[in-house]
N, C-alpha and C. Protein backbone atom coordinates (compact mmCIF):
# COMPACT_ATOMS: atom_id res chain seq x y z
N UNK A 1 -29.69 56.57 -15.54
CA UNK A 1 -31.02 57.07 -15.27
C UNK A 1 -30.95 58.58 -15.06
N UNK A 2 -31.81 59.18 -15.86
CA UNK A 2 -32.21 60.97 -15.82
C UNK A 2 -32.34 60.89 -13.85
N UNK A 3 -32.13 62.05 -13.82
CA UNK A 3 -32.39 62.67 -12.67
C UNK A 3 -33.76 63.27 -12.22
N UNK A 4 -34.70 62.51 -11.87
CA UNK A 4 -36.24 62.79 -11.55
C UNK A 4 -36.39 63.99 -10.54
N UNK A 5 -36.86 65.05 -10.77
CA UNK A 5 -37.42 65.79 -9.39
C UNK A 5 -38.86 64.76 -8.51
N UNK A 6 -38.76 64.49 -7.68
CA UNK A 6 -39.47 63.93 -6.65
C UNK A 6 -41.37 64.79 -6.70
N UNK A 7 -41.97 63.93 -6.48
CA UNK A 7 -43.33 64.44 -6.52
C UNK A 7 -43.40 65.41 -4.92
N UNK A 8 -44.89 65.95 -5.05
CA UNK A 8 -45.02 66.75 -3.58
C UNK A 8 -45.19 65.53 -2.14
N UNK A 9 -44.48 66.11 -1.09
CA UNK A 9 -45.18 64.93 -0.19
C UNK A 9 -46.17 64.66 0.16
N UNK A 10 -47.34 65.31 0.05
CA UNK A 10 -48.47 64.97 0.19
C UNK A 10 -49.81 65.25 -1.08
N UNK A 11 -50.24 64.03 -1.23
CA UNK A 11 -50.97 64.72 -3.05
C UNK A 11 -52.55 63.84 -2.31
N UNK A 12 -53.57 64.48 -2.73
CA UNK A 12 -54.18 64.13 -2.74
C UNK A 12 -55.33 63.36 -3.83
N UNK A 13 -55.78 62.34 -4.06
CA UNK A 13 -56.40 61.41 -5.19
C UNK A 13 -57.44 62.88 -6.04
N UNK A 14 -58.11 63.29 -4.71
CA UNK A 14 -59.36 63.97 -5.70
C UNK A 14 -58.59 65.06 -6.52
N UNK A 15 -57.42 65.60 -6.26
CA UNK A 15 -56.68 66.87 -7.02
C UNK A 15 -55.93 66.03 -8.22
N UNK A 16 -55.95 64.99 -8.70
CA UNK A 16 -54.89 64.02 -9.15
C UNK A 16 -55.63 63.85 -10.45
N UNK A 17 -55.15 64.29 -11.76
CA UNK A 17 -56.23 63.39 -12.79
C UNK A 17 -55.47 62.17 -13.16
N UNK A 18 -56.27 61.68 -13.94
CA UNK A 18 -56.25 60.15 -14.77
C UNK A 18 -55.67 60.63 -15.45
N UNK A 19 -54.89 59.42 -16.26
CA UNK A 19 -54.13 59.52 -17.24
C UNK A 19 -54.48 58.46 -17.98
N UNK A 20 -55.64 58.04 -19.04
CA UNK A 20 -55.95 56.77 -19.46
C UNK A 20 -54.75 55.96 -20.47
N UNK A 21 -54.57 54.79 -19.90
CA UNK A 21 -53.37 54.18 -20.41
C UNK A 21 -53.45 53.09 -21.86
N UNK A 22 -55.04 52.36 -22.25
CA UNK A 22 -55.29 51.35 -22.72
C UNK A 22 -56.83 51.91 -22.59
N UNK A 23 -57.40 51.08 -23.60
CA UNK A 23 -58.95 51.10 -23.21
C UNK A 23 -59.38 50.15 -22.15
N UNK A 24 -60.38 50.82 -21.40
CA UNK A 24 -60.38 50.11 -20.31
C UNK A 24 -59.28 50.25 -18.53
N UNK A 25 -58.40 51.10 -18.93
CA UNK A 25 -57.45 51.25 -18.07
C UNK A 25 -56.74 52.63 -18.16
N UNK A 26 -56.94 52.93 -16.63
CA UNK A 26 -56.34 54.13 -16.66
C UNK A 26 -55.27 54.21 -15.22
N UNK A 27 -54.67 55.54 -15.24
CA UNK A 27 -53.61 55.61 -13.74
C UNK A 27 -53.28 57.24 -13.15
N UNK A 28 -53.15 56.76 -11.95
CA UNK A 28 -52.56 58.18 -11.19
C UNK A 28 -51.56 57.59 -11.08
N UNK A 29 -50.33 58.85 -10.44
CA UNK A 29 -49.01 58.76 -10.32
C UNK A 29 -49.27 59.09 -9.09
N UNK A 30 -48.91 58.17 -7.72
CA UNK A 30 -49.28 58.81 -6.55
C UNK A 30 -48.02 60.09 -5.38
N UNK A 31 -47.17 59.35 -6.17
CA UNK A 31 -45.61 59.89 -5.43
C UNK A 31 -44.86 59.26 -6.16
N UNK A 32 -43.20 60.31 -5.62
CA UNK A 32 -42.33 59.05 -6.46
C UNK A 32 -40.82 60.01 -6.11
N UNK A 33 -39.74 59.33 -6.32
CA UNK A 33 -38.73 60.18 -6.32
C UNK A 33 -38.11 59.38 -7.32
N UNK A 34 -36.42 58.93 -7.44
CA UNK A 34 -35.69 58.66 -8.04
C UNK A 34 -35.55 56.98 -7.82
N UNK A 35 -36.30 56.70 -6.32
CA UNK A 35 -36.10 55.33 -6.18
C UNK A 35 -37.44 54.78 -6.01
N UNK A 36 -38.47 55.25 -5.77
CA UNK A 36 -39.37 54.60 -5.44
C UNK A 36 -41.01 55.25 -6.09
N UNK A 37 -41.67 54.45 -6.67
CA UNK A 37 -42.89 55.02 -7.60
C UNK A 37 -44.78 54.30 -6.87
N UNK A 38 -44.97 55.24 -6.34
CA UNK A 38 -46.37 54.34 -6.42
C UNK A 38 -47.55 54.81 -7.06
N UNK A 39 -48.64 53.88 -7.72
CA UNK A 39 -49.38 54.57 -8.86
C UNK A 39 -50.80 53.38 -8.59
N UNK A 40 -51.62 54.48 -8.80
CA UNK A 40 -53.01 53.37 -8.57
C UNK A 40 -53.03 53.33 -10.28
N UNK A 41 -53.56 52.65 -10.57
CA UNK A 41 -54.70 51.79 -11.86
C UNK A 41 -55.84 51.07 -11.65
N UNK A 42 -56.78 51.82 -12.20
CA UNK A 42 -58.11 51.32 -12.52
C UNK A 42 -58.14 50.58 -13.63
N UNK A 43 -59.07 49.76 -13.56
CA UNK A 43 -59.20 48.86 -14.26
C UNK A 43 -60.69 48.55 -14.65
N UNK A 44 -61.34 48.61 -15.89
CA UNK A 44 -62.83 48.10 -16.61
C UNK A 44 -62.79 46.67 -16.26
N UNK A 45 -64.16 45.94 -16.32
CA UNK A 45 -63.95 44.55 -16.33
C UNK A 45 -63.70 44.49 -17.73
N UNK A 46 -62.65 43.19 -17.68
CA UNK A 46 -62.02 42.84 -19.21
C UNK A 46 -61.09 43.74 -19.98
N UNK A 47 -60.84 44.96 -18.61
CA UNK A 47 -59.33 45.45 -19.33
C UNK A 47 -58.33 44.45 -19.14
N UNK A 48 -57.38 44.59 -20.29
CA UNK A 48 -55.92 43.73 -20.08
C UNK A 48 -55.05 44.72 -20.27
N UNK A 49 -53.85 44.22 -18.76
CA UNK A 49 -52.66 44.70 -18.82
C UNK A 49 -51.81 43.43 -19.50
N UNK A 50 -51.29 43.77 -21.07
CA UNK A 50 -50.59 42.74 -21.93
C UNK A 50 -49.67 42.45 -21.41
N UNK A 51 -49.12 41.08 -21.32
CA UNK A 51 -47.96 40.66 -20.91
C UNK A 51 -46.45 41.60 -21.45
N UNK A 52 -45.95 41.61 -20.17
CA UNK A 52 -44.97 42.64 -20.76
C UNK A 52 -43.50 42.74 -19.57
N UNK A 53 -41.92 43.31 -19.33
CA UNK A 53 -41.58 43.14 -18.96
C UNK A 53 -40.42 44.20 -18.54
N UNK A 54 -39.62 44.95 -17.26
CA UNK A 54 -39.49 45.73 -16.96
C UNK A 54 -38.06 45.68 -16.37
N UNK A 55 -37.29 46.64 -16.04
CA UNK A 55 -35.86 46.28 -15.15
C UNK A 55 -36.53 46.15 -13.40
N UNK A 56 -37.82 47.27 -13.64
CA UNK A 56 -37.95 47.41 -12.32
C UNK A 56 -38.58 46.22 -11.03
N UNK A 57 -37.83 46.71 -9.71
CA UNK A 57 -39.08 45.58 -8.88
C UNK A 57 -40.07 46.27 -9.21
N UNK A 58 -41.55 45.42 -8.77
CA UNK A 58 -42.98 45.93 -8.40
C UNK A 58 -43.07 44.56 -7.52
N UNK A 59 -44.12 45.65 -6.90
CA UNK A 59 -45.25 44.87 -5.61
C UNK A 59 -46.49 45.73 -6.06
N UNK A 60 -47.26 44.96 -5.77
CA UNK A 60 -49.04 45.16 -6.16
C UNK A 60 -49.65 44.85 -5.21
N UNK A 61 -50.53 46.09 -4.58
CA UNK A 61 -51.90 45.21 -3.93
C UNK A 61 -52.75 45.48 -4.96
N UNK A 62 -53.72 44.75 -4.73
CA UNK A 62 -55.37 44.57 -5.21
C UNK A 62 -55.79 45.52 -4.16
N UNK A 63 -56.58 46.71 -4.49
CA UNK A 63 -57.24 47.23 -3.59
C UNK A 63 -58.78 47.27 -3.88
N UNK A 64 -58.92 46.87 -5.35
CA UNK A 64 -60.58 46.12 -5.07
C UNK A 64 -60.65 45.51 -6.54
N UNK A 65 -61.71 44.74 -6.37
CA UNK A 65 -61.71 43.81 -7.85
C UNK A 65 -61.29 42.16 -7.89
N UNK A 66 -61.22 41.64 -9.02
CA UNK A 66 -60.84 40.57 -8.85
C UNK A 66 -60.15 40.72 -10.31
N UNK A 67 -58.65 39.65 -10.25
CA UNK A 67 -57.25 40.11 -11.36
C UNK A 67 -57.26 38.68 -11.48
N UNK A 68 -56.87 38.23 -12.53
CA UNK A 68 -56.37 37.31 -13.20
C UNK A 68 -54.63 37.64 -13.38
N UNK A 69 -53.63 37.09 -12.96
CA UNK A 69 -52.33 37.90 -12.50
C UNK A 69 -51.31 36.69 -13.24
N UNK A 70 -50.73 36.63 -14.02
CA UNK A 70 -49.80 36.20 -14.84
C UNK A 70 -48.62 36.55 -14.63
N UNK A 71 -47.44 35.55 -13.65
CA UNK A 71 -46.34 36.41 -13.52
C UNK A 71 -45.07 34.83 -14.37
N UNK A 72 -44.33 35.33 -15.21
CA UNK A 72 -43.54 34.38 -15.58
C UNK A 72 -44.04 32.75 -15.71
N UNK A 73 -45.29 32.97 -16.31
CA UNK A 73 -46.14 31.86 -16.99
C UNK A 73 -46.94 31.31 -15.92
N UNK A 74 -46.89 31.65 -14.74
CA UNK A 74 -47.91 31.24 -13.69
C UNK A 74 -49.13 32.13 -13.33
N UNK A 75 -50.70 31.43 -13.42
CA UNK A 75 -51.83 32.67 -13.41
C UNK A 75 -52.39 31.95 -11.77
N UNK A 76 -52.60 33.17 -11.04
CA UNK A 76 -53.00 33.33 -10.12
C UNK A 76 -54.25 34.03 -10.51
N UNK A 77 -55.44 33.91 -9.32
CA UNK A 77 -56.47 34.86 -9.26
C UNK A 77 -56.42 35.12 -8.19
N UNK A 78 -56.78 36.68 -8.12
CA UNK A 78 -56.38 37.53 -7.04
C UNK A 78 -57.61 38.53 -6.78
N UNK A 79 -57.93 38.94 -5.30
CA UNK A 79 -59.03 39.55 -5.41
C UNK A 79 -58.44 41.02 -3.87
N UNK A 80 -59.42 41.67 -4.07
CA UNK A 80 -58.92 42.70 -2.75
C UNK A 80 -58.51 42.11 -1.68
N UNK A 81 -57.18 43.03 -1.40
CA UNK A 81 -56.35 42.22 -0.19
C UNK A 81 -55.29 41.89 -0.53
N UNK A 82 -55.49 40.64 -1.36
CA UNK A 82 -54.18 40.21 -2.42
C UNK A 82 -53.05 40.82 -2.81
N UNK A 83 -52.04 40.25 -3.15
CA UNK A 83 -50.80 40.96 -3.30
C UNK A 83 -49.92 39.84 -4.40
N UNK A 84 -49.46 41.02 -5.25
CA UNK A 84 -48.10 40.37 -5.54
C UNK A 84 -46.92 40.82 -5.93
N UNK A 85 -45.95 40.04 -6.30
CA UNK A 85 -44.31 40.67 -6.67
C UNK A 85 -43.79 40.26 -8.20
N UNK A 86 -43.29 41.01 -8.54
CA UNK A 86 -42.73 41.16 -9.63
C UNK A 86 -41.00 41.50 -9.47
N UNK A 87 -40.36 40.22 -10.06
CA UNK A 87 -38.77 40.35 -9.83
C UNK A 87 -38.54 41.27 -11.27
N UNK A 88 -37.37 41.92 -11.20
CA UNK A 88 -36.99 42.54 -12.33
C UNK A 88 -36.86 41.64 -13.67
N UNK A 89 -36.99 42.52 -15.16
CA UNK A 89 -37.08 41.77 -16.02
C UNK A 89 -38.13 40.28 -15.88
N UNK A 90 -39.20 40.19 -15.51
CA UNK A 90 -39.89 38.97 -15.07
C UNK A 90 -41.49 39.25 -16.15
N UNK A 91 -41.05 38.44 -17.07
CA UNK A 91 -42.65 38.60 -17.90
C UNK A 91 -43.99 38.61 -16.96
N UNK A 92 -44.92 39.51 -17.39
CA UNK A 92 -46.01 39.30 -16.48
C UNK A 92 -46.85 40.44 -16.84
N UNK A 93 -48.59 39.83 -16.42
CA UNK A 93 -49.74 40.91 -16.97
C UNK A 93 -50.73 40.36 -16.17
N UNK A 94 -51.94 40.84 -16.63
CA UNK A 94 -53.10 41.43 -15.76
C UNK A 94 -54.31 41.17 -16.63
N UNK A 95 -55.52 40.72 -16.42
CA UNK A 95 -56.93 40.39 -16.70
C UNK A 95 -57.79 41.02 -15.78
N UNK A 96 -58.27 42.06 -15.99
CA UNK A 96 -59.62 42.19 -15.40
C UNK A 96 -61.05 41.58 -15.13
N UNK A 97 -60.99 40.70 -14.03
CA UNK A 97 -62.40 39.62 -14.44
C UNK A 97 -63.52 40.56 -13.61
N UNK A 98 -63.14 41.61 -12.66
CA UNK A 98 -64.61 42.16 -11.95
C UNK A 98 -63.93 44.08 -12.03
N UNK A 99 -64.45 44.70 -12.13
CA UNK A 99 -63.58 46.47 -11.88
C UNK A 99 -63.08 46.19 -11.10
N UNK A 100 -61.84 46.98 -10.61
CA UNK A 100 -60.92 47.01 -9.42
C UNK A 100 -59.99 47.93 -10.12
N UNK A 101 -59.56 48.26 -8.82
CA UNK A 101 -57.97 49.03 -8.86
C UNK A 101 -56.72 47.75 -8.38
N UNK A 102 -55.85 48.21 -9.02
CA UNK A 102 -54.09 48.01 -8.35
C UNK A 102 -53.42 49.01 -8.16
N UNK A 103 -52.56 48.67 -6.60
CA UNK A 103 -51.78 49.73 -6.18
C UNK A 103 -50.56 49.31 -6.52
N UNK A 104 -49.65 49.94 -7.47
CA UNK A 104 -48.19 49.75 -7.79
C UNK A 104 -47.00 50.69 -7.26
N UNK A 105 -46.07 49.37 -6.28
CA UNK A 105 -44.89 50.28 -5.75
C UNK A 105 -43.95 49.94 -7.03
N UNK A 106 -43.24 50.92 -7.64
CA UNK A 106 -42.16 50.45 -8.53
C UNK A 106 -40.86 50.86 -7.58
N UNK A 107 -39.95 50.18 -8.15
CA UNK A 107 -38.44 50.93 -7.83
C UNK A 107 -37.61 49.90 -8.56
N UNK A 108 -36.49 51.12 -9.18
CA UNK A 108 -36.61 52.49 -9.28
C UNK A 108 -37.54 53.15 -9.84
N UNK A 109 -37.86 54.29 -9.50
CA UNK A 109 -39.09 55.34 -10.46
C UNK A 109 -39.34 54.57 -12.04
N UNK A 110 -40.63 54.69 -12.05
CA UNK A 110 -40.78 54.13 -13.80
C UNK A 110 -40.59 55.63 -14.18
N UNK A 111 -39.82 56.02 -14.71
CA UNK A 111 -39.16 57.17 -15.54
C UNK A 111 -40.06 57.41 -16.74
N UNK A 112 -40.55 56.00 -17.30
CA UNK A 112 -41.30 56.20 -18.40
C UNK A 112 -43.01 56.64 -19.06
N UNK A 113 -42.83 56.82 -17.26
CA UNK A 113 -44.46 57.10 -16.96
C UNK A 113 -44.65 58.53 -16.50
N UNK A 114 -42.97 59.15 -16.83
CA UNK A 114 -43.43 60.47 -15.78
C UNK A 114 -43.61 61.59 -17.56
N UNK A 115 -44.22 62.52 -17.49
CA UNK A 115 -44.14 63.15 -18.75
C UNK A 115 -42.86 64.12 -19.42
């Protein structure tokens, strides 16, 4: 793994732009260093995050909305509050059934998200 310079310690959302990822879906990068990444995503109703699969952990809250949450062939529905985990390499995606955001801790840094 490249050697990441670390984000500022304190960033604020309104100074932060979007970075639209998919139609329907977009993300901030909230912080991050070499081990640890957290990133909001917005979400349209009826955006999909496609099933897909990573080295990294993740943990997710729902911080508003309601998700249709697919992790290694099991679908949960999930609404603000909610939480879930993602083991490394573990197939898994996302349905937008109402707008909402997800808050994503990665680790290590998704490297592939930084520019």
């Amino acid at each position: 793994m490249k050697n990441i310079k670390s984000s500022k310690e304190f960033l604020k959302t309104s100074s932060t732009e979007w970075e639209e990822v998919e139609p329907g879906i977009k993300r901030k990068i909230l912080g991050y260093d070499n081990q640890l990444m957290l990133v909001q995503v917005h979400f349209e109703k009826g955006g999909i995050g496609a099933e897909h699969q990573h080295h990294h952990s993740q943990s997710t809250l729902v911080g508003s909305g309601v998700f249709e949450i697919t992790i290694d062939g099991v679908t949960e529905r999930l609404e603000k509050g909610d939480s879930f985990y993602v083991p490394p390499n573990t197939l898994h995606g996302v349905v937008c059934l109402e707008e909402g955001e997800l808050i994503d801790a990665f680790s290590p840094v998704r490297d592939d998200f930084i520019d």
